[in-house]
N, C-alpha and C. Protein backbone atom coordinates (compact mmCIF):
# COMPACT_ATOMS: atom_id res chain seq x y z
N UNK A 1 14.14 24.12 15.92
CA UNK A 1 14.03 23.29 14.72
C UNK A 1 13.62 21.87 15.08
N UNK A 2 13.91 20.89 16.02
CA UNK A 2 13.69 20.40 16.48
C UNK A 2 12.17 19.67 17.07
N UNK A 3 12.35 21.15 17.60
CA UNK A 3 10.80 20.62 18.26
C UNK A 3 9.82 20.70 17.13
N UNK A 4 10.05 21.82 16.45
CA UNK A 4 8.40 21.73 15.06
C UNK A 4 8.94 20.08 14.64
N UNK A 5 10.08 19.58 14.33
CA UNK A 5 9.99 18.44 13.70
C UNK A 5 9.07 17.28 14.53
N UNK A 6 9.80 17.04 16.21
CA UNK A 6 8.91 15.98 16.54
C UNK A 6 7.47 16.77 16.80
N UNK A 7 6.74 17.97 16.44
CA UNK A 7 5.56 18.50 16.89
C UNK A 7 5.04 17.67 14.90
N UNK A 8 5.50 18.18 13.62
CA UNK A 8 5.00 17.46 12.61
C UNK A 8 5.01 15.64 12.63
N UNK A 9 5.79 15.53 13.12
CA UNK A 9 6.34 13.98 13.17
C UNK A 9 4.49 13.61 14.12
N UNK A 10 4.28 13.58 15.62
CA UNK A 10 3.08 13.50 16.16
C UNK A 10 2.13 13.73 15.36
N UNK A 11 1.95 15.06 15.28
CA UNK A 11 1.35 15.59 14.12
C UNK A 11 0.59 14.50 13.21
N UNK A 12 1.39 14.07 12.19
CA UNK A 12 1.10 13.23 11.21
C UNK A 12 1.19 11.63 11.76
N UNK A 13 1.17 11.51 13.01
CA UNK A 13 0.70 9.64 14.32
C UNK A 13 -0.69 10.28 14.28
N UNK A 14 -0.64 10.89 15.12
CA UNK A 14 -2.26 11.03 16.21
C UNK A 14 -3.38 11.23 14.56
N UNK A 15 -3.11 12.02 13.65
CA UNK A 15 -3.38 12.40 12.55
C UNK A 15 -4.34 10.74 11.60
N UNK A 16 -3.27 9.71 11.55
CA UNK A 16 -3.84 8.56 11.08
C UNK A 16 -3.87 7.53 12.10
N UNK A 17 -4.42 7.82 13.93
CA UNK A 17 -5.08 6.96 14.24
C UNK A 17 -6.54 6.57 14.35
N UNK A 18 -7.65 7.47 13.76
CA UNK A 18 -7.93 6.95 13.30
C UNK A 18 -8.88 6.56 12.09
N UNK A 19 -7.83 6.39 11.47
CA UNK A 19 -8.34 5.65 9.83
C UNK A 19 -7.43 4.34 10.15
N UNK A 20 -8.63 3.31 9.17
CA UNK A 20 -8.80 1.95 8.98
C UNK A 20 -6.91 1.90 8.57
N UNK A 21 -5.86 0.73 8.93
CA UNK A 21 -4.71 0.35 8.14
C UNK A 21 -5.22 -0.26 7.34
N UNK A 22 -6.00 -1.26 7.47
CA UNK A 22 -6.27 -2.52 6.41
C UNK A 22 -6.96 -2.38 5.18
N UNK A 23 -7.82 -1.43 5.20
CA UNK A 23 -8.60 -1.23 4.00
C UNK A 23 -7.49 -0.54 2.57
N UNK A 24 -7.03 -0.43 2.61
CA UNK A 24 -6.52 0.55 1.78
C UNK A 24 -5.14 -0.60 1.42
N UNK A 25 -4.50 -1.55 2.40
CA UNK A 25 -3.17 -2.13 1.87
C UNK A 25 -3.97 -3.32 0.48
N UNK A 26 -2.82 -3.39 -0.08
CA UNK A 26 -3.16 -4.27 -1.45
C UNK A 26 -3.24 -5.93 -0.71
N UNK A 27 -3.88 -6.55 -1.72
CA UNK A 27 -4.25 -8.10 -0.92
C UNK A 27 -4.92 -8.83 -1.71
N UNK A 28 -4.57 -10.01 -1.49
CA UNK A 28 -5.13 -10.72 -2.96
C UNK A 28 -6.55 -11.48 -2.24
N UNK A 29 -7.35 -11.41 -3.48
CA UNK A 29 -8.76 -11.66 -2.58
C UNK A 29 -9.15 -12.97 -3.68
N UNK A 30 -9.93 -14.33 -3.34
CA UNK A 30 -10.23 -15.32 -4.50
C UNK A 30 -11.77 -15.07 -4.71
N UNK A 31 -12.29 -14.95 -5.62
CA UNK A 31 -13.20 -15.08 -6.55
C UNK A 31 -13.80 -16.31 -7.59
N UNK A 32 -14.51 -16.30 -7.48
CA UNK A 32 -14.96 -17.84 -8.68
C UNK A 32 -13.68 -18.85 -9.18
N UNK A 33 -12.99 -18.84 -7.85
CA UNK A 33 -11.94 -20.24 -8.30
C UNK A 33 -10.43 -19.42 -8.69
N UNK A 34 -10.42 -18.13 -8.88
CA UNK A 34 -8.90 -17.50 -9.25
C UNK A 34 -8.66 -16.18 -8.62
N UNK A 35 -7.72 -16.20 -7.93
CA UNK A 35 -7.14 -15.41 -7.23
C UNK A 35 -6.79 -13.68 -7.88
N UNK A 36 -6.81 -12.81 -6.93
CA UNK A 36 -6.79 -11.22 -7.79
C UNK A 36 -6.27 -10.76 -6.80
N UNK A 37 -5.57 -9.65 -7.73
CA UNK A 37 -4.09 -8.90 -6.65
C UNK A 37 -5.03 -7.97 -7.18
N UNK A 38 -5.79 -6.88 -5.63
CA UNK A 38 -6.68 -5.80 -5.20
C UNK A 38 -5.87 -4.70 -4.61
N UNK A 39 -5.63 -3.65 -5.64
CA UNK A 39 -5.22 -2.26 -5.07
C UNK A 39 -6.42 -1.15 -5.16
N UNK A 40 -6.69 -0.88 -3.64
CA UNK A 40 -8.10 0.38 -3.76
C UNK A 40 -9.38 0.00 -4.23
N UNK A 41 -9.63 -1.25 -3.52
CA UNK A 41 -10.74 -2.21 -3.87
C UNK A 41 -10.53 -2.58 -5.44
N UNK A 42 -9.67 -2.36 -6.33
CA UNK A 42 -9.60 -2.72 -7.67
C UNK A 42 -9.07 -3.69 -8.42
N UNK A 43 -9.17 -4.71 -9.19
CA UNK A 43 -8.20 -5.81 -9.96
C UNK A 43 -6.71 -4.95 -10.02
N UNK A 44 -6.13 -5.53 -9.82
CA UNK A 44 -4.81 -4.93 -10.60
C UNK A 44 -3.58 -5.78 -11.55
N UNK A 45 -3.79 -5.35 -12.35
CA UNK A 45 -2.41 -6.37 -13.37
C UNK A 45 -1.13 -5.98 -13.74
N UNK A 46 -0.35 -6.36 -12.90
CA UNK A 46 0.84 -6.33 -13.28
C UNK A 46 1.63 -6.91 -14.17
N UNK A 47 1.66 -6.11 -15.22
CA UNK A 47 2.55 -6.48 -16.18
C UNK A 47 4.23 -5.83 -15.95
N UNK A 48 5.02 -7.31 -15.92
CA UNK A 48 6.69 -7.13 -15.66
C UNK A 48 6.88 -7.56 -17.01
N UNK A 49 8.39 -7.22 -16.98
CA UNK A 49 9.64 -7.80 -18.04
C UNK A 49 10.81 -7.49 -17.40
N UNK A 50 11.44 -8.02 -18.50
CA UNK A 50 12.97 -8.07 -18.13
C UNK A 50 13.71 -7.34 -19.53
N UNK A 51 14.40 -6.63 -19.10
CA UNK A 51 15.04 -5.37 -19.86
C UNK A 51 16.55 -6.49 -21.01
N UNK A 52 17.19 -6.91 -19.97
CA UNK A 52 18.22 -7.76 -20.29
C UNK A 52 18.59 -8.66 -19.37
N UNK A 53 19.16 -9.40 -19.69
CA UNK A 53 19.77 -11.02 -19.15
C UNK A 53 21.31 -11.16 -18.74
N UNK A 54 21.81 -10.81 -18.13
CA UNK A 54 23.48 -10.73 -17.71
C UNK A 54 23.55 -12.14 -17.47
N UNK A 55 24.54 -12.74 -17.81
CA UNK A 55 25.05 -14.22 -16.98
C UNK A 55 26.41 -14.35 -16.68
């Protein structure tokens, strides 16, 4: 049991060395003066809230 685990565990290392890390993590890139949060080369907008307020 063991060994298939560290044999999948390698497995899935050697597997993504090599593809790019950097391309793919999110990162904010500036454009004509305003900044953009880029997931998968794409704009992305995050819209938050807040549910309730405890104090």
């Amino acid at each position: 049991m063991a060994h298939s685990f560290i044999a999948l565990v390698w497995g899935l290392i050697l597997s993504q060395l090599g593809t790019p890390l950097t391309s793919d993590l999110p990162h904010f890139r500036e454009e004509n003066g305003a900044r953009q949060f880029v997931v998968h080369g794409k704009p992305f907008l995050i819209l938050g809230g807040e549910l309730g307020e405890d104090e």
